[in-house]
Protein backbone atom coordinates (compact mmCIF):
# COMPACT_ATOMS: atom_id res chain seq x y z
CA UNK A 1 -13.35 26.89 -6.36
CA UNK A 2 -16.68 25.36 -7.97
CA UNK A 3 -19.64 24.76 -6.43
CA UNK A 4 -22.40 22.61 -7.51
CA UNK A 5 -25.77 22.50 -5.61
CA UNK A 6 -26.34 18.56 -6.54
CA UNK A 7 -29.54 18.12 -3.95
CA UNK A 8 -30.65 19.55 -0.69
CA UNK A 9 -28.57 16.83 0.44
CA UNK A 10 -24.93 17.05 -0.93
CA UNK A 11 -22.61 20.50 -2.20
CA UNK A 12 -20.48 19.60 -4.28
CA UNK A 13 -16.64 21.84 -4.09
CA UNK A 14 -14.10 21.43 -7.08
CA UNK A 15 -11.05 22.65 -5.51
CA UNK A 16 -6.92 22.28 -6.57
CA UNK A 17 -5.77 19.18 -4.39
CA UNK A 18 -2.48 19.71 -5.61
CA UNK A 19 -1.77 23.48 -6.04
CA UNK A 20 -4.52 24.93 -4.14
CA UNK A 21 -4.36 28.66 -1.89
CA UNK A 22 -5.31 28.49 1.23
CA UNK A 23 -9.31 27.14 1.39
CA UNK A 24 -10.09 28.43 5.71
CA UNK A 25 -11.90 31.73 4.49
CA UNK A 26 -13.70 29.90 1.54
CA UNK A 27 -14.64 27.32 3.55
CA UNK A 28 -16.33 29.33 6.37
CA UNK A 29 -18.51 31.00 4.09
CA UNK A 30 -19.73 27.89 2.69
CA UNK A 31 -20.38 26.42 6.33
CA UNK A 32 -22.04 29.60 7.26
CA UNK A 33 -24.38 29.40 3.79
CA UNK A 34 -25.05 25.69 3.95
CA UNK A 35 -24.97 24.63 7.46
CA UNK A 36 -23.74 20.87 6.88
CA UNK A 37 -23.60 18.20 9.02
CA UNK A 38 -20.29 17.04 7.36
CA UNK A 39 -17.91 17.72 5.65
CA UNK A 40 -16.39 14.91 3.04
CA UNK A 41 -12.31 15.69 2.05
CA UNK A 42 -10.85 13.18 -0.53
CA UNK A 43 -8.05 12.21 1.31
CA UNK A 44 -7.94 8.75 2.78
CA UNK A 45 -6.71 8.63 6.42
CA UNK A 46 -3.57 7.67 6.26
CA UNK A 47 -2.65 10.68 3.74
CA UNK A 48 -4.16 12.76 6.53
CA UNK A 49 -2.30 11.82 9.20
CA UNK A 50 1.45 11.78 6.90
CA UNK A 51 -0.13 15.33 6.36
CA UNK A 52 0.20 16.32 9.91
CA UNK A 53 3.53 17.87 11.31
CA UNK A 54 3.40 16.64 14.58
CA UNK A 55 6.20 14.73 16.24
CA UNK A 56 3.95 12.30 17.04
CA UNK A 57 3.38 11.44 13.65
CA UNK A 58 7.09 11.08 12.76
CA UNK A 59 8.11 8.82 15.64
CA UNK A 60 5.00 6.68 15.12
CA UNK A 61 6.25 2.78 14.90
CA UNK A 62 5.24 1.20 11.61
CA UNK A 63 5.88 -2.21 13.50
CA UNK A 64 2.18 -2.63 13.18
CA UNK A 65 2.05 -2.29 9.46
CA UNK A 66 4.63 -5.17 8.75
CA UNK A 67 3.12 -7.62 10.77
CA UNK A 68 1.48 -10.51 8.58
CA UNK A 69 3.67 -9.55 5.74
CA UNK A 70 2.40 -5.99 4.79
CA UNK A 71 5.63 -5.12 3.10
CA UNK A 72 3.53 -4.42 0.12
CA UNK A 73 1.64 -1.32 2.45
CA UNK A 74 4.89 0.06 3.53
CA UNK A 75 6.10 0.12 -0.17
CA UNK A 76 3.22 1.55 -1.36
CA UNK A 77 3.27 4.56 1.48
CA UNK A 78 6.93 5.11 1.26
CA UNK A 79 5.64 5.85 -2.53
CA UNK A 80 3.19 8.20 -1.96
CA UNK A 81 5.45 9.99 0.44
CA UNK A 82 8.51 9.76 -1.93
CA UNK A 83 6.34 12.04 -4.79
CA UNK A 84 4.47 14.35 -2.05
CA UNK A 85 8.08 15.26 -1.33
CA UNK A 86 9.61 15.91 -4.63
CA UNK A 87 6.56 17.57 -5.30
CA UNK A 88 7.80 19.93 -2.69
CA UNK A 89 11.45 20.31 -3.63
CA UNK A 90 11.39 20.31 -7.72
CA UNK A 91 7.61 21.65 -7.59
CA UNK A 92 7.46 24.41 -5.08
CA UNK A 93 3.75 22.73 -4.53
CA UNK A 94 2.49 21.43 -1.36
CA UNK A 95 0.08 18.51 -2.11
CA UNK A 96 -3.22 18.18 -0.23
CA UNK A 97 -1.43 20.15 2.76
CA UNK A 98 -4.21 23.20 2.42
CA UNK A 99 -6.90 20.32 2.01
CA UNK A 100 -5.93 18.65 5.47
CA UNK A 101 -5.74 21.98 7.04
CA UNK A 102 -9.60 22.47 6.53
CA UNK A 103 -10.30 19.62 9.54
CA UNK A 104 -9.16 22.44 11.92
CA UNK A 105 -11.70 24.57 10.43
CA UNK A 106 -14.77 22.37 10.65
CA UNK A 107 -13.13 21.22 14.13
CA UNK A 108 -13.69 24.71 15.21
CA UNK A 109 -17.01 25.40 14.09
CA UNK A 110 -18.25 21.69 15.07
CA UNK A 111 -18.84 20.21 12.15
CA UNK A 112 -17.94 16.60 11.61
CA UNK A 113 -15.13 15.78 9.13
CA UNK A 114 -15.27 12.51 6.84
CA UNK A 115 -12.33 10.85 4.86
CA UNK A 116 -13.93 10.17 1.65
CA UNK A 117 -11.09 8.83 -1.01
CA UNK A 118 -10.30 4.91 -0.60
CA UNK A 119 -6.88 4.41 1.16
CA UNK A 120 -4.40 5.02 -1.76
CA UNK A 121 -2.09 2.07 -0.84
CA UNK A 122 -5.74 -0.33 -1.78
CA UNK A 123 -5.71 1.64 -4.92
CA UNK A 124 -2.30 0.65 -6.06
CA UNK A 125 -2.30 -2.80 -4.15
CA UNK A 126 -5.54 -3.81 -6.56
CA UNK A 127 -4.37 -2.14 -10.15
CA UNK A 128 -0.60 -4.05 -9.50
CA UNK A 129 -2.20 -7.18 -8.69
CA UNK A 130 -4.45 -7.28 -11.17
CA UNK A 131 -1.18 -6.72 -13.87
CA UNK A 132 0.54 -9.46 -15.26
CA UNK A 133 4.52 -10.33 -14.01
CA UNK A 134 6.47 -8.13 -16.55
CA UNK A 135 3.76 -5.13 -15.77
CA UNK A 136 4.59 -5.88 -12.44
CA UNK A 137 8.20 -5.49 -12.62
CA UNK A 138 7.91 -1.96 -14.84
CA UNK A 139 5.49 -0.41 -12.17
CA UNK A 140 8.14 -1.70 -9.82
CA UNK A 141 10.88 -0.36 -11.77
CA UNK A 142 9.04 3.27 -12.18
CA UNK A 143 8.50 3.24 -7.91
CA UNK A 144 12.10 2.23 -7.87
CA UNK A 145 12.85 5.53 -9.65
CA UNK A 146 10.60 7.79 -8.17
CA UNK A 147 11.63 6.51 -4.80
CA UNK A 148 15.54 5.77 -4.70
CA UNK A 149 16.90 7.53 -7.38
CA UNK A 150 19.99 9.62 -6.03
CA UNK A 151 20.02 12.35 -9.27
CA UNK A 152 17.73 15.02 -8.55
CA UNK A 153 17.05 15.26 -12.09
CA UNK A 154 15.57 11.93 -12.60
CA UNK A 155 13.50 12.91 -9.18
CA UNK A 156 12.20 16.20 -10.94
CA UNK A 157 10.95 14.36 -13.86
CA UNK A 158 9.45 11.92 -12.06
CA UNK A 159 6.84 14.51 -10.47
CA UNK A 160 6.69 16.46 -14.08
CA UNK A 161 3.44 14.92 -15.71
CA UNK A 162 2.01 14.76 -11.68
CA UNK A 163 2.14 18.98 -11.74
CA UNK A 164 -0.32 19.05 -14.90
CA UNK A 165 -3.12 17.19 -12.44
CA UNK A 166 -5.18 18.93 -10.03
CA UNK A 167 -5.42 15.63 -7.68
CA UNK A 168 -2.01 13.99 -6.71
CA UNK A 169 -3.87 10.04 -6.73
CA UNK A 170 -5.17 11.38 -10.23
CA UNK A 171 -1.02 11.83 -10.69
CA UNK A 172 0.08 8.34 -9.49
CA UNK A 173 -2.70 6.48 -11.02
CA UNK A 174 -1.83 8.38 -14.30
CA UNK A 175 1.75 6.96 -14.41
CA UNK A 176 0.03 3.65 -14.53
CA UNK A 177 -1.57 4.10 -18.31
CA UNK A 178 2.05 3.96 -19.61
CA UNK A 179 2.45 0.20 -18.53
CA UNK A 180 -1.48 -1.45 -18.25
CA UNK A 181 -4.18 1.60 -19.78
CA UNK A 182 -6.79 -0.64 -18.84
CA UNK A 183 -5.76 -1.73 -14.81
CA UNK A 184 -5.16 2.61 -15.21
CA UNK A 185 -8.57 2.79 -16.07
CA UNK A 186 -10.04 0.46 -13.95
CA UNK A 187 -8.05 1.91 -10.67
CA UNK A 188 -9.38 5.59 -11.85
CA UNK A 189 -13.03 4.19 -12.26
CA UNK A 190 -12.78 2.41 -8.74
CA UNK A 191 -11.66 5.35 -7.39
CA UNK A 192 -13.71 7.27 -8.20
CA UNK A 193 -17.14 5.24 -7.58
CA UNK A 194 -15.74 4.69 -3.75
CA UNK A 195 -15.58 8.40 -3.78
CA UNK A 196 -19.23 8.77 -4.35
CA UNK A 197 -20.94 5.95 -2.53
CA UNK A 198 -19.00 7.77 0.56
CA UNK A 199 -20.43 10.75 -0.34
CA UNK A 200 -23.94 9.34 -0.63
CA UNK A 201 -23.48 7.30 2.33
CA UNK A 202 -22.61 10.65 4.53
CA UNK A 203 -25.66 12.40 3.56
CA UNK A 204 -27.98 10.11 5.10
CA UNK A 205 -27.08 11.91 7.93
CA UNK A 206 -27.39 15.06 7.04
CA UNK A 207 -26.11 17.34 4.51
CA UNK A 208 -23.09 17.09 3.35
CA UNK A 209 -20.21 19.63 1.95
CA UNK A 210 -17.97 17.02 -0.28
CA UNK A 211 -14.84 18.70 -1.08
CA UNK A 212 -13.01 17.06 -4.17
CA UNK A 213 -11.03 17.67 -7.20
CA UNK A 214 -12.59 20.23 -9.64
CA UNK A 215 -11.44 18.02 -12.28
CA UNK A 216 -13.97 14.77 -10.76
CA UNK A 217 -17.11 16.80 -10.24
CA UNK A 218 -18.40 16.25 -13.61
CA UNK A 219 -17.88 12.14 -13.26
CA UNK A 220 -18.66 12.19 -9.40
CA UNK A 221 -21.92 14.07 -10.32
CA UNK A 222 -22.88 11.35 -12.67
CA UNK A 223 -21.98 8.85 -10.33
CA UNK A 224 -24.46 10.11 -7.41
CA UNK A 225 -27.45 10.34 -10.21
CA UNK A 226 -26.38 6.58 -11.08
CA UNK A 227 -26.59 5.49 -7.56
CA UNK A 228 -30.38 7.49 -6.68
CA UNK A 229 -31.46 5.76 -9.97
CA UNK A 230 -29.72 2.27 -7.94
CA UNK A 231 -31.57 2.99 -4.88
CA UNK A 232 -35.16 3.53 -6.81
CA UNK A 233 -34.82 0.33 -7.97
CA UNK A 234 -33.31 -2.17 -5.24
CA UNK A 235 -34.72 0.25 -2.33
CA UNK A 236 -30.63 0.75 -1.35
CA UNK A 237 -27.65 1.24 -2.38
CA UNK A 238 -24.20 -1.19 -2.16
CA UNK A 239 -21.97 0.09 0.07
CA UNK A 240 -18.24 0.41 -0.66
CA UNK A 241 -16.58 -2.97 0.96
CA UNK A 242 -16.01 -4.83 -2.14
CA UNK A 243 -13.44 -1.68 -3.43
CA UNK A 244 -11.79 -2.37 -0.07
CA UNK A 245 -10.79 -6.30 -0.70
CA UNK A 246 -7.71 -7.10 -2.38
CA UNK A 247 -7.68 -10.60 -3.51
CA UNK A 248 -4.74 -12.77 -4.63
CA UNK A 249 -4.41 -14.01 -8.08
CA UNK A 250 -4.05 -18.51 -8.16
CA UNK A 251 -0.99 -19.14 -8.87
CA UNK A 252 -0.04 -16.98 -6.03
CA UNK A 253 -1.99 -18.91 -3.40
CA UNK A 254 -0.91 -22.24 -5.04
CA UNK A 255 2.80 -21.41 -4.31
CA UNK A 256 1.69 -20.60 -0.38
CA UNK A 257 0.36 -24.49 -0.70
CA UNK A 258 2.96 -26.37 -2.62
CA UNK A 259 5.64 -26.79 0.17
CA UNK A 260 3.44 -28.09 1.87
CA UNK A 261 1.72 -30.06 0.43
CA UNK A 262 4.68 -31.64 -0.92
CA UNK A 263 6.70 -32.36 2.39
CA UNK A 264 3.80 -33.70 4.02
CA UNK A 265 2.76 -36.33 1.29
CA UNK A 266 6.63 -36.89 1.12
CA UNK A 267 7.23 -37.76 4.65
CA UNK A 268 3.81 -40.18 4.55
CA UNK A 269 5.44 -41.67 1.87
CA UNK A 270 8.52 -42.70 3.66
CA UNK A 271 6.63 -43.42 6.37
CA UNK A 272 4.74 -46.40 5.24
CA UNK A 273 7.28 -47.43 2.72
CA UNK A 274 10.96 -46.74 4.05
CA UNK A 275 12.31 -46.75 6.42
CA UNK A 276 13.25 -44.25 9.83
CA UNK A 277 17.12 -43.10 9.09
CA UNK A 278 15.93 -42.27 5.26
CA UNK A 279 12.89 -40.14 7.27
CA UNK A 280 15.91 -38.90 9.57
CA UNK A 281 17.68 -37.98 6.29
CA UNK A 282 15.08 -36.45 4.29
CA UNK A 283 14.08 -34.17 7.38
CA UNK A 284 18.07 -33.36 7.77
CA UNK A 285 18.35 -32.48 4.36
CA UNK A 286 15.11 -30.11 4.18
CA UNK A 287 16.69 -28.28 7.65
CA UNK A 288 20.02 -27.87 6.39
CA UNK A 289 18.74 -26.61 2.69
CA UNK A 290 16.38 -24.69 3.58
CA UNK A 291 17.08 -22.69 6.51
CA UNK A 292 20.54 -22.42 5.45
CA UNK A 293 19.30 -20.62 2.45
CA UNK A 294 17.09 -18.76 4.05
CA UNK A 295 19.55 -17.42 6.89
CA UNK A 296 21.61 -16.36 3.48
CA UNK A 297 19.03 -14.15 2.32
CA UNK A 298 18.60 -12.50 5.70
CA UNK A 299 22.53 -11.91 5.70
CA UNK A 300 21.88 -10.71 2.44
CA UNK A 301 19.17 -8.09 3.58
CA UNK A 302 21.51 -6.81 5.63
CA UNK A 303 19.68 -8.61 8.87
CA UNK A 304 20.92 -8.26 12.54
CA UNK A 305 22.61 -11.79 13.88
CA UNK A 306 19.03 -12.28 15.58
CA UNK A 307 17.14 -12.01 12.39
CA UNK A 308 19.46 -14.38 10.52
CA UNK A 309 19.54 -17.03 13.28
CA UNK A 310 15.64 -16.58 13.22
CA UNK A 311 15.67 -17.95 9.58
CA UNK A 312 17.61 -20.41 9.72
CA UNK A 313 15.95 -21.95 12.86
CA UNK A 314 12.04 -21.13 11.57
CA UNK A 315 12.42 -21.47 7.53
CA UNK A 316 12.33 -25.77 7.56
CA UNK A 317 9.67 -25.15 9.66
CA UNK A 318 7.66 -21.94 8.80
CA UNK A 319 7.69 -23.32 5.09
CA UNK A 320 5.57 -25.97 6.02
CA UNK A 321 2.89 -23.48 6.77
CA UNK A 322 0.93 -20.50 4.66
CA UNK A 323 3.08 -18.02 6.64
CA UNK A 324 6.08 -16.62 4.64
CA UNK A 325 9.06 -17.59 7.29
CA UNK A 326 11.34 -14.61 5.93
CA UNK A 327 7.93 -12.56 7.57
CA UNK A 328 8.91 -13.50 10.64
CA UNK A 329 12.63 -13.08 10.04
CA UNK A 330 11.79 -9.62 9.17
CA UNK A 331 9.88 -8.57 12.07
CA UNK A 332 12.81 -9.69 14.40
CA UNK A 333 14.45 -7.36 12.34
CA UNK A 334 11.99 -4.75 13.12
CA UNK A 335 11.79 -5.38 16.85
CA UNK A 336 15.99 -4.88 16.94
CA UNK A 337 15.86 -2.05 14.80
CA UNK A 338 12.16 -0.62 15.09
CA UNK A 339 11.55 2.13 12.33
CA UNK A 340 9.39 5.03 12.42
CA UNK A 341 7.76 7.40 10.01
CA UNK A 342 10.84 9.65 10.57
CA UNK A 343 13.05 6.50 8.92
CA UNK A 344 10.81 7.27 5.60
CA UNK A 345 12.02 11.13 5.71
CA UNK A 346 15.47 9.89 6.25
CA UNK A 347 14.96 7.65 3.18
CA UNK A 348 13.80 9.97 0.94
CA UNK A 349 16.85 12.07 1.82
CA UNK A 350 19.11 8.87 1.30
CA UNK A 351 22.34 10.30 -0.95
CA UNK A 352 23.90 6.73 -1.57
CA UNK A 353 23.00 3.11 -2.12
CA UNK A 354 24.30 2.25 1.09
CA UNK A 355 22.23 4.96 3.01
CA UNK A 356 18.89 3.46 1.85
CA UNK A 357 20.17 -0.03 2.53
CA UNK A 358 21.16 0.85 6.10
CA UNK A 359 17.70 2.64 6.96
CA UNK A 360 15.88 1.06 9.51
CA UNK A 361 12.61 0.37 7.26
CA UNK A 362 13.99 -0.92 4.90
CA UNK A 363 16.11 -3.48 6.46
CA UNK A 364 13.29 -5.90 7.61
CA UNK A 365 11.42 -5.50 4.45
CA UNK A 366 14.91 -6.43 2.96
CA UNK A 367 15.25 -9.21 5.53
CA UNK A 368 11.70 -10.65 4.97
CA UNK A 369 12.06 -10.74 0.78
CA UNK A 370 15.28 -12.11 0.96
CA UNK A 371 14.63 -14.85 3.29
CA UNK A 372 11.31 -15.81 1.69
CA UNK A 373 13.31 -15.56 -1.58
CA UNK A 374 16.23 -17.91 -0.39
CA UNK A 375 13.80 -20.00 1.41
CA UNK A 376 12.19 -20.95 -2.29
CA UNK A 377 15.57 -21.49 -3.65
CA UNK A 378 16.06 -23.99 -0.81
CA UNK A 379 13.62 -26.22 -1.32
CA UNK A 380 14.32 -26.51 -5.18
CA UNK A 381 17.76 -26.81 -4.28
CA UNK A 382 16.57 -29.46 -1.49
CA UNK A 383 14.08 -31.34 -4.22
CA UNK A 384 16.24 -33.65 -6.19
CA UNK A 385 17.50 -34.94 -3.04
CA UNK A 386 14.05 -35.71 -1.49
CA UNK A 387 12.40 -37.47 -4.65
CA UNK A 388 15.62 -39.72 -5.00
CA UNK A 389 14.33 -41.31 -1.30
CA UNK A 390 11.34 -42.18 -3.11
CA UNK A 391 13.05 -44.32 -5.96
C-alpha cells in the first residue's frame, strides 16, 4: 500500500486491484488517521455489484439492459465477467474482490463510499467505436476467444499478459494496443482523467480517501494538479459527462435512415405517377422480402416460434423506422426465455458450441443480430424489384 498526502483535501492509496491481501485492517487505520468524509474505490458500479455473492445478484433479470438494443452492454459485461473468471481458475487471483469488500468497512464506521472508475462497458463501447471495421472485427475476434473458447488453454493465455497488471481495466484496455495503440491510448487517458475529476469532485465535500491502483497514482496525481491549475483559471472545473457519451460514427446513423428514406420517397413516387395494384405490389413485395428474411434470421438465432413470428410480422414495418426490428424480435425472445446474471455463469462454464447457443442470454442477442442482419439482406434482396416499378 502507498500513500500520498496530495492536499488537506484528498489521500491518495496505491493498492493491488488485481492481486491484493485483504485491505479491512489497513483501511481502518487510515479512517481512524484521516477521518474522511468519503471514500473513492475505482470500481464502477456495475463491477461492484457482479462483485457481490448474493443470490440476488445472480437471479437479477438483465431484461432491462437489452431493451433499446443494448446488446453491445451485455457483450461488453459478459466480457469483463468472462476474464474476472479465468482470472480465478488459471490465475488463482481474485480481481477487485478485496477492493469491493472495503464498502462493508466504511459502511460500518459511517463513512460514505463513492464509485470512482467510469463504467467499464463506456470504456470499451467508446475505444471500439472509435476503430475502424477490420479493428472492429479483431477486438471482436479476441472477446470471441476470451469469452467462448472451450480449451482451457487458450482461456489461460488469454488472462496471461492481464496477471502482469495491478488493475484488471488496465488488463483489458491493454489487449487493445495490439489492434489500435492509439484508441488503447486514448481509452487509458480517458480513463484515467474520469478517475480524477471524480476524485476532485468528491472532495468538495469533504475529504476524501481515493483508493486506486498503485500503478495510476503518479498520472492521477498529475491529473488533480492539472485540474486546480483548470479551476484558477475558469473559476471551475468540467465535470465528467462528456467521458460518459458514446456517439455513433455517420455512416452508422445513415444506414438507420436509408430504408426509410427510400420506401417513403418510393411509395410517393408511385403514388402520383402509377398506379394502386403496382402500390399494392411494391408494398407486397417489401412484406414478403423482408420479413421473410428477417423471420429467417430469428430461426437462425435459435428464436422461440413467438420471436420468429414477431419478425416476420414487425420487420416490413419496424424497418421503416430508426428502431432495429430484430430489437424487438429479440426482446420477445427475452420475455419467453428471460435470462439472468446466473445465465452469464452458466455461459462461462459452456463445454460445447451448442451449450452457449442454447443459453438463455444469448439467444435474444442471437435473435436480435440475426433478424436485423436478415432484415438488411431483405431489402437488397427486395430492391431490384422496387426500382423496376419506377421504369
Amino acid at each position: 500500500m502507498e500513500v500520498t498526502e496530495f492536499s488537506d483535501e484528498i489521500i491518495l492509496v496505491g493498492v493491488d486491484y488485481i492481486g491484493g491481501d485483504d485491505l479491512k485492517e489497513e483501511l481502518t487505520e487510515l479512517i481512524d488517521r484521516y477521518e474522511p468524509t468519503s471514500i473513492g474505490l475505482a470500481l464502477c458500479e456495475k463491477r461492484f455489484e457482479s462483485l457481490e455473492e448474493k443470490k440476488e445478484w445472480l437471479e437479477k433479470p438483465l431484461l432491462s439492459s437489452y431493451k433499446g438494443g443494448e446488446s453491445s452492454t451485455l457483450m461488453y459485461q459478459m466480457f469483463v465477467d468472462a476474464v474476472r473468471e479465468n482470472l480465478r481458475n488459471f490465475k488463482k487471483l481474485e480481481p477487485e474482490t478485496h477492493i469491493a469488500e472495503l464498502v462493508d468497512v466504511a459502511d460500518f464506521l459511517d463513512v460514505d463510499v463513492e464509485f470512482i472508475d467510469r463504467d467499464i462497458t463506456i470504456t470499451l463501447k467508446r475505444a471500439v467505436g472509435d476503430m475502424s471495421p477490420i479493428e472492429t472485427f479483431k477486438v471482436g475476434w479476441y472477446f470471441r476467444s476470451a469469452m467462448l473458447s472451450f480449451s482451457d488453454e487458450k482461456k489461460a493465455r488469454s488472462v496471461d499478459e492481464l496477471e502482469k497488471h495491478d488493475d484488471m481495466v488496465e488488463g483489458v484496455i491493454s489487449t487493445l494496443d495490439k489492434f489500435s495503440p492509439d484508441i488503447a491510448g486514448m481509452a487509458r487517458e480517458e480513463r484515467l482523467e474520469y478517475m480524477s475529476r471524480r476524485i476532485y469532485q468528491i472532495s468538495k465535500d469533504g475529504k476524501t480517501l481515493a483508493i486506486i491502483p498503485r500503478s495510476k497514482m503518479e498520472v492521477v496525481e498529475n491529473k488533480l494538479t492539472d485540474l486546480i491549475e483548470e479551476e484558477k483559471r475558469q473559476g471551475e472545473v468540467t465535470g465528467h459527462a462528456h467521458l460518459e457519451e458514446v456517439g455513433k460514427k455517420v455512416y452508422k446513423k445513415l444506414l438507420r435512415y436509408a430504408s426509410p428514406i427510400f420506401f417513403i420517397s418510393l411509395a410517393t413516387y408511385l403514388f402520383l405517377f402509377s398506379d394502386v395494384l403496382n402500390i399494392w405490389r411494391a408494398w407486397l413485395y417489401w412484406f414478403i422480402a423482408v420479413g421473410g428474411m428477417a423471420s429467417l434470421g430469428a430461426l437462425m438465432g435459435r428464436g422461440h416460434v413467438l420471436s420468429i413470428l414477431t419478425s416476420f410480422v414487425l420487420a416490413p414495418f419496424m424497418s421503416l423506422t430508426l428502431i432495429g426490428p430484430g430489437w424487438i424480435a429479440g426482446y420477445v425472445e427475452a420475455k419467453v426465455r428471460e435470462p439472468t446474471v446466473k445465465d452469464i455463469q452458466r455461459l462461462m462454464n459452456s463445454a460445447s458450441v451448442n451449450d452457449f447457443l442454447s443459453n438463455n442470454l444469448i439467444r435474444p442477442i442471437m435473435v436480435g443480430i440475426f433478424a436485423n442482419i436478415f432484415t438488411w439482406v431483405g431489402l437488397f434482396v427486395v430492391l431490384p424489384l422496387l426500382i423496376s416499378f419506377v421504369g
